[in-house]
Protein backbone atom coordinates (compact mmCIF):
# COMPACT_ATOMS: atom_id res chain seq x y z
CA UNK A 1 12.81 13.31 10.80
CA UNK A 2 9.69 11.94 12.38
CA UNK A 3 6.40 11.38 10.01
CA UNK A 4 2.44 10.76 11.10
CA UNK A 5 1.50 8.46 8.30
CA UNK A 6 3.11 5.77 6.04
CA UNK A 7 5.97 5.95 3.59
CA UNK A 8 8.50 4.10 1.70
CA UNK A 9 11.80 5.52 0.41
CA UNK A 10 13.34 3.77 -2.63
CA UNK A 11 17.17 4.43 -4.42
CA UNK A 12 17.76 2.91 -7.42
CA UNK A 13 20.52 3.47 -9.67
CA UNK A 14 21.01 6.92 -8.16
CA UNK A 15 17.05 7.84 -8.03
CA UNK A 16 15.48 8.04 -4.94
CA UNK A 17 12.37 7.00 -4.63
CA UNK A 18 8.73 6.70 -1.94
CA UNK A 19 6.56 4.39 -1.17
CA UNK A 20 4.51 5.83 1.96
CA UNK A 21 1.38 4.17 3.57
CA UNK A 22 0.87 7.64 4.00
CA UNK A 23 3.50 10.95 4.07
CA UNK A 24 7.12 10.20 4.66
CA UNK A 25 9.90 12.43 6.99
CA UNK A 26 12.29 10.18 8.01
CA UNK A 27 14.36 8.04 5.83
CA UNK A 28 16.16 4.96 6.14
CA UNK A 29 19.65 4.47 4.80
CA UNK A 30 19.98 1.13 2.40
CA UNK A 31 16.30 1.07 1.74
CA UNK A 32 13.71 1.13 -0.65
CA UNK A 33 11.12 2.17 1.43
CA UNK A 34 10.21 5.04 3.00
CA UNK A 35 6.82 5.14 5.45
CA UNK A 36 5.33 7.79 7.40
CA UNK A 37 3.91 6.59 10.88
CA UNK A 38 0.73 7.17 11.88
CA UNK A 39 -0.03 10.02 14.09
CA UNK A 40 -0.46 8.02 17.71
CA UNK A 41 1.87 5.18 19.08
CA UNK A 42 2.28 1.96 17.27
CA UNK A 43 0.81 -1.32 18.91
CA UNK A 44 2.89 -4.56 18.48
CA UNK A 45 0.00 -7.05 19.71
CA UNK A 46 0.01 -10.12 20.05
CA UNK A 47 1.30 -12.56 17.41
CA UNK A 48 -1.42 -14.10 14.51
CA UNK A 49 -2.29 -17.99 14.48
CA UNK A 50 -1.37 -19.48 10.94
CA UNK A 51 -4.94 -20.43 9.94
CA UNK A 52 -3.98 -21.18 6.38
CA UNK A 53 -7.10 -19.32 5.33
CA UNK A 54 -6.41 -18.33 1.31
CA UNK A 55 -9.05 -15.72 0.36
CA UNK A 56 -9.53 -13.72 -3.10
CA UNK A 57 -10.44 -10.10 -3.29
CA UNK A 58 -11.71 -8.54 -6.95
CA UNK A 59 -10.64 -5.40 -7.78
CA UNK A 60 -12.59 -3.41 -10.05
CA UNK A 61 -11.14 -0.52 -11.61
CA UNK A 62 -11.22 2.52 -13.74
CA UNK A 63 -8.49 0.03 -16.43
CA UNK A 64 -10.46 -2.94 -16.08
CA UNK A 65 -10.37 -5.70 -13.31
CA UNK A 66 -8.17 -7.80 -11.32
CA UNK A 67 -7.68 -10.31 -8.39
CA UNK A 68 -5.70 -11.03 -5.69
CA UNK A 69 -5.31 -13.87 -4.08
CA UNK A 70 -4.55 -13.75 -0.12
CA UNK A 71 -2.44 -16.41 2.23
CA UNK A 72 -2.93 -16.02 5.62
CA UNK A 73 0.05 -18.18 6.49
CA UNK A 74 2.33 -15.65 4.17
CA UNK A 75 1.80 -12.96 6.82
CA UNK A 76 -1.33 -13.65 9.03
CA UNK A 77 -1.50 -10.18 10.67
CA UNK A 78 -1.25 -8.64 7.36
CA UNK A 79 -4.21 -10.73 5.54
CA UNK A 80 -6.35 -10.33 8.43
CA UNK A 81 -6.11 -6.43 8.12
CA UNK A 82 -6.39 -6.47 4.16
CA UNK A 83 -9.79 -8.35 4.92
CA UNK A 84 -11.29 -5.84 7.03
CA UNK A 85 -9.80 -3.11 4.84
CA UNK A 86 -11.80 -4.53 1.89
CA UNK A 87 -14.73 -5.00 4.27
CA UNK A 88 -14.72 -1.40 5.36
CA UNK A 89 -14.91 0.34 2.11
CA UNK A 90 -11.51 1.75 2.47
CA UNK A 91 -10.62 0.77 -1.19
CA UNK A 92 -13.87 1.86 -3.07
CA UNK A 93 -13.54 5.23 -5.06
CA UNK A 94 -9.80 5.24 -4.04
CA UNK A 95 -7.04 6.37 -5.93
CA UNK A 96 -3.47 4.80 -7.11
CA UNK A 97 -1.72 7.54 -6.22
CA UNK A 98 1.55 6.71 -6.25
CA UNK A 99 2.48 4.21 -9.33
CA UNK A 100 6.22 4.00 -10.40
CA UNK A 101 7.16 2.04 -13.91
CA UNK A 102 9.52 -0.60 -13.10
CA UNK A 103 8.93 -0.80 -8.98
CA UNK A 104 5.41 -0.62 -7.70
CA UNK A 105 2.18 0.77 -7.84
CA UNK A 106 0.54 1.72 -4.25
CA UNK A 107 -2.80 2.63 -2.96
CA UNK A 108 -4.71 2.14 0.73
CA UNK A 109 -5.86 6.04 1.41
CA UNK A 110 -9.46 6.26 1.36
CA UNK A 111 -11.03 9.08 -0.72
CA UNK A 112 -13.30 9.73 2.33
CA UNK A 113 -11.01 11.68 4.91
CA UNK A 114 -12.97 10.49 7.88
CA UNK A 115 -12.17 6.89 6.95
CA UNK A 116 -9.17 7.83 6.15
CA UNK A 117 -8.19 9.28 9.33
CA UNK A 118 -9.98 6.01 11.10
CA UNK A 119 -7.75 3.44 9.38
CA UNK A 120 -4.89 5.86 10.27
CA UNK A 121 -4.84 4.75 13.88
CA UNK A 122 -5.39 0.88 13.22
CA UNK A 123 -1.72 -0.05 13.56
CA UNK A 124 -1.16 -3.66 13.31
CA UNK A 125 2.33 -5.89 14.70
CA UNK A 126 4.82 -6.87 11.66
CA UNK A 127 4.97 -10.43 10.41
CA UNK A 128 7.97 -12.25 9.82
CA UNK A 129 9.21 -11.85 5.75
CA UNK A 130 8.27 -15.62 4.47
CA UNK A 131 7.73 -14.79 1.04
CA UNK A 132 9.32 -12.54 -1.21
CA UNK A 133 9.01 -8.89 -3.02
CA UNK A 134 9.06 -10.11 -6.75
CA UNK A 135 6.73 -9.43 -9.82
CA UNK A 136 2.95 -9.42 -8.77
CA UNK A 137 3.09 -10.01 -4.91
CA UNK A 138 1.29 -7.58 -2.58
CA UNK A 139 2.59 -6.01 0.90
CA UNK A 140 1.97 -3.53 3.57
CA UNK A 141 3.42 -0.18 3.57
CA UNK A 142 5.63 0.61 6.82
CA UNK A 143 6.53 3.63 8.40
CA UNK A 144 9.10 1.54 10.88
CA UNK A 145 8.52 -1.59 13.57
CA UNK A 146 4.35 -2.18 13.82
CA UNK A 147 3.61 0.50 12.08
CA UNK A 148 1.15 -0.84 9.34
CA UNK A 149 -2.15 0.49 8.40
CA UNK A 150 -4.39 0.64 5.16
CA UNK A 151 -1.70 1.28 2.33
CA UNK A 152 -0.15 -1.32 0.28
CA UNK A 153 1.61 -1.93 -3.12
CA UNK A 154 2.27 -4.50 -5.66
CA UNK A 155 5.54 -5.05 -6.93
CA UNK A 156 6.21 -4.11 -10.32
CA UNK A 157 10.18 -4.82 -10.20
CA UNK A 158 12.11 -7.84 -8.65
CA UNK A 159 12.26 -5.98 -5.55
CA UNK A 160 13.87 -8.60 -3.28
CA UNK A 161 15.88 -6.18 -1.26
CA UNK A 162 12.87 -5.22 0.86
CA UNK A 163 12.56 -8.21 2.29
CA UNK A 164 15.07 -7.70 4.63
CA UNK A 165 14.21 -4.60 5.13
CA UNK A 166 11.38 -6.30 7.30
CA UNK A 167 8.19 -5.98 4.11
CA UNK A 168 6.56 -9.12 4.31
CA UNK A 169 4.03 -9.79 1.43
CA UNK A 170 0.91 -11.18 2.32
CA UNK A 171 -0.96 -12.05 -1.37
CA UNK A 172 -0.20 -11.97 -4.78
CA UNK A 173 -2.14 -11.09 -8.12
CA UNK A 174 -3.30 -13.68 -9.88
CA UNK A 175 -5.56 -12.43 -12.56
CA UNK A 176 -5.46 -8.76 -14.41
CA UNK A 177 -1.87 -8.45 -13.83
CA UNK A 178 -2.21 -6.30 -17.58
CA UNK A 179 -4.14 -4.30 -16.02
CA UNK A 180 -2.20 -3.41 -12.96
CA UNK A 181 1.03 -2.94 -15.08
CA UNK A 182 -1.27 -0.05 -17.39
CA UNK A 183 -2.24 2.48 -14.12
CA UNK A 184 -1.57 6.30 -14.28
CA UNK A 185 2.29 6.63 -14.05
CA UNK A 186 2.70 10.22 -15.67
CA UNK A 187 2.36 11.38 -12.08
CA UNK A 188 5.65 10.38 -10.83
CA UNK A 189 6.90 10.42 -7.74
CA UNK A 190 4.24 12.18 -4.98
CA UNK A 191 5.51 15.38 -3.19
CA UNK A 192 7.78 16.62 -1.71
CA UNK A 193 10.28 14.47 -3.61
CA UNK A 194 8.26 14.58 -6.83
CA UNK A 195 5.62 16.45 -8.69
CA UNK A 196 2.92 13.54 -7.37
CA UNK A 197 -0.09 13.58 -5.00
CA UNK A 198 1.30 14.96 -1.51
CA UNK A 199 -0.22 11.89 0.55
CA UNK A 200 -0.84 14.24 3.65
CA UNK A 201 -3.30 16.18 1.36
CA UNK A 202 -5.16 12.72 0.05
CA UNK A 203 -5.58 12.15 3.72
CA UNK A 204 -6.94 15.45 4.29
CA UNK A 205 -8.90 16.74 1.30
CA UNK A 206 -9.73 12.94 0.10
CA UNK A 207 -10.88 12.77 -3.68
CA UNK A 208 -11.43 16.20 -3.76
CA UNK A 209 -7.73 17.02 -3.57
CA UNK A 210 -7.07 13.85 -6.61
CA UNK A 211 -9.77 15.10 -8.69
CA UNK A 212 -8.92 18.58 -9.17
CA UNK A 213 -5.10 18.56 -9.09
CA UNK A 214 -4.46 14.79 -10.46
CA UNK A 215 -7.36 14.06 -12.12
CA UNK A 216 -5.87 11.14 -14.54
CA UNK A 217 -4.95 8.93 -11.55
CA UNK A 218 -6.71 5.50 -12.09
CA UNK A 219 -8.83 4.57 -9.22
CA UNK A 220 -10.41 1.24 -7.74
CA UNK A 221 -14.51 1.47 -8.60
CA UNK A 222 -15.05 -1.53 -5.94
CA UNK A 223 -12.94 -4.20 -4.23
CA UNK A 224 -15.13 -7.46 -3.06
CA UNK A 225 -14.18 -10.55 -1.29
CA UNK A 226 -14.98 -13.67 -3.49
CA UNK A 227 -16.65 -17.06 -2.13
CA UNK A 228 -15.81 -19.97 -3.79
């Protein structure tokens, strides 16, 4: 099955699980992951420099706050795009819609669907996997090969089998991790697989859709870049 956003499928002791940059179709045997692609062709571009650039982003939200903290030479691509994300607004007044105890909690789909469908089409190239998928770091959803956009997760779970799967993380959180580990997870799994948020609606309907159907998700108030 083809998709037209991001997702991530998951099995785990027999449960199957998704973890979608946006709403997943196709799956992909042996993985954790399962992405929906964008609607549109994926661009590989051109590879980033390593600038070394490390960068901290605060993340206010409706638990409380927390930071992460950014390497460029991690994944360069990939911190590059979570900048302008932050930048752009895409995370303010956004939900966590999909949060699973034990593997990950994600978020990246503005509540504004005309953002949303903006940051749909910005498909960056993949970096190569130099760190790994363990307690705390932060990576890119993918739907397949180049296919990132806005949505990423932190790792709940020691979930070093993505990184061969090609999930490169680009930052890691360094203060509130209590707070990330207490989001809305009575949700569960997001449609069709589960009784969650159906990610092509977020994109859609936006907030509108989270408020009246899931209206206990926790939600980023404002994400800011920090200057030492």
């Amino acid at each position: 099955m083809k998709p037209s956003t991001t997702f991530l499928f998951f099995t785990m002791t027999g449960l199957c699980l998704t973890l979608g940059s946006c709403v997943a179709e196709k799956d992909f045997d042996n993985s954790k992951f399962e992405a929906v692609s964008p609607d549109g062709n994926s661009e590989s571009g051109e590879p980033a420099e390593e600038t070394g650039e490390i960068y901290k982003v605060r993340f206010e939200t409706s638990k409380g706050e927390f930071v992460i903290e950014v390497h460029s030479d991690w994944a360069p691509l990939g911190a590059a795009q979570f900048k302008e994300i932050v930048k752009d607004g895409v995370f303010d007044d956004a939900r966590f819609f999909r949060v699973i105890d034990g593997f990950m909690a994600q978020f990246g789909i503005a509540g504004d669907p005309e953002l949303s469908a903006k940051w749909k089409e910005k498909t960056i190239a993949d970096d190569p996997v130099k760190e790994s998928n363990t307690p705390g770091m932060v990576t890119f959803a993918t739907s397949g090969p180049n296919s990132r956009t806005s949505q990423v997760f932190i790792n709940f779970g020691n979930n070093v089998d993505l990184n061969s799967q090609g999930f490169a993380p680009f930052g890691k959180v360094i203060e509130g991790r209590e707070v990330v580990m207490s989001l809305y997870s009575e949700y569960g799994e997001g449609a069709p697989r589960g009784k969650g948020p159906d990610q092509g609606r977020i994109q859609a309907e936006g907030n509108a859709y989270l408020m009246k159907e899931f209206p206990k998700l926790d939600y980023i108030k404002r994400a800011t870049l920090l200057t030492d």
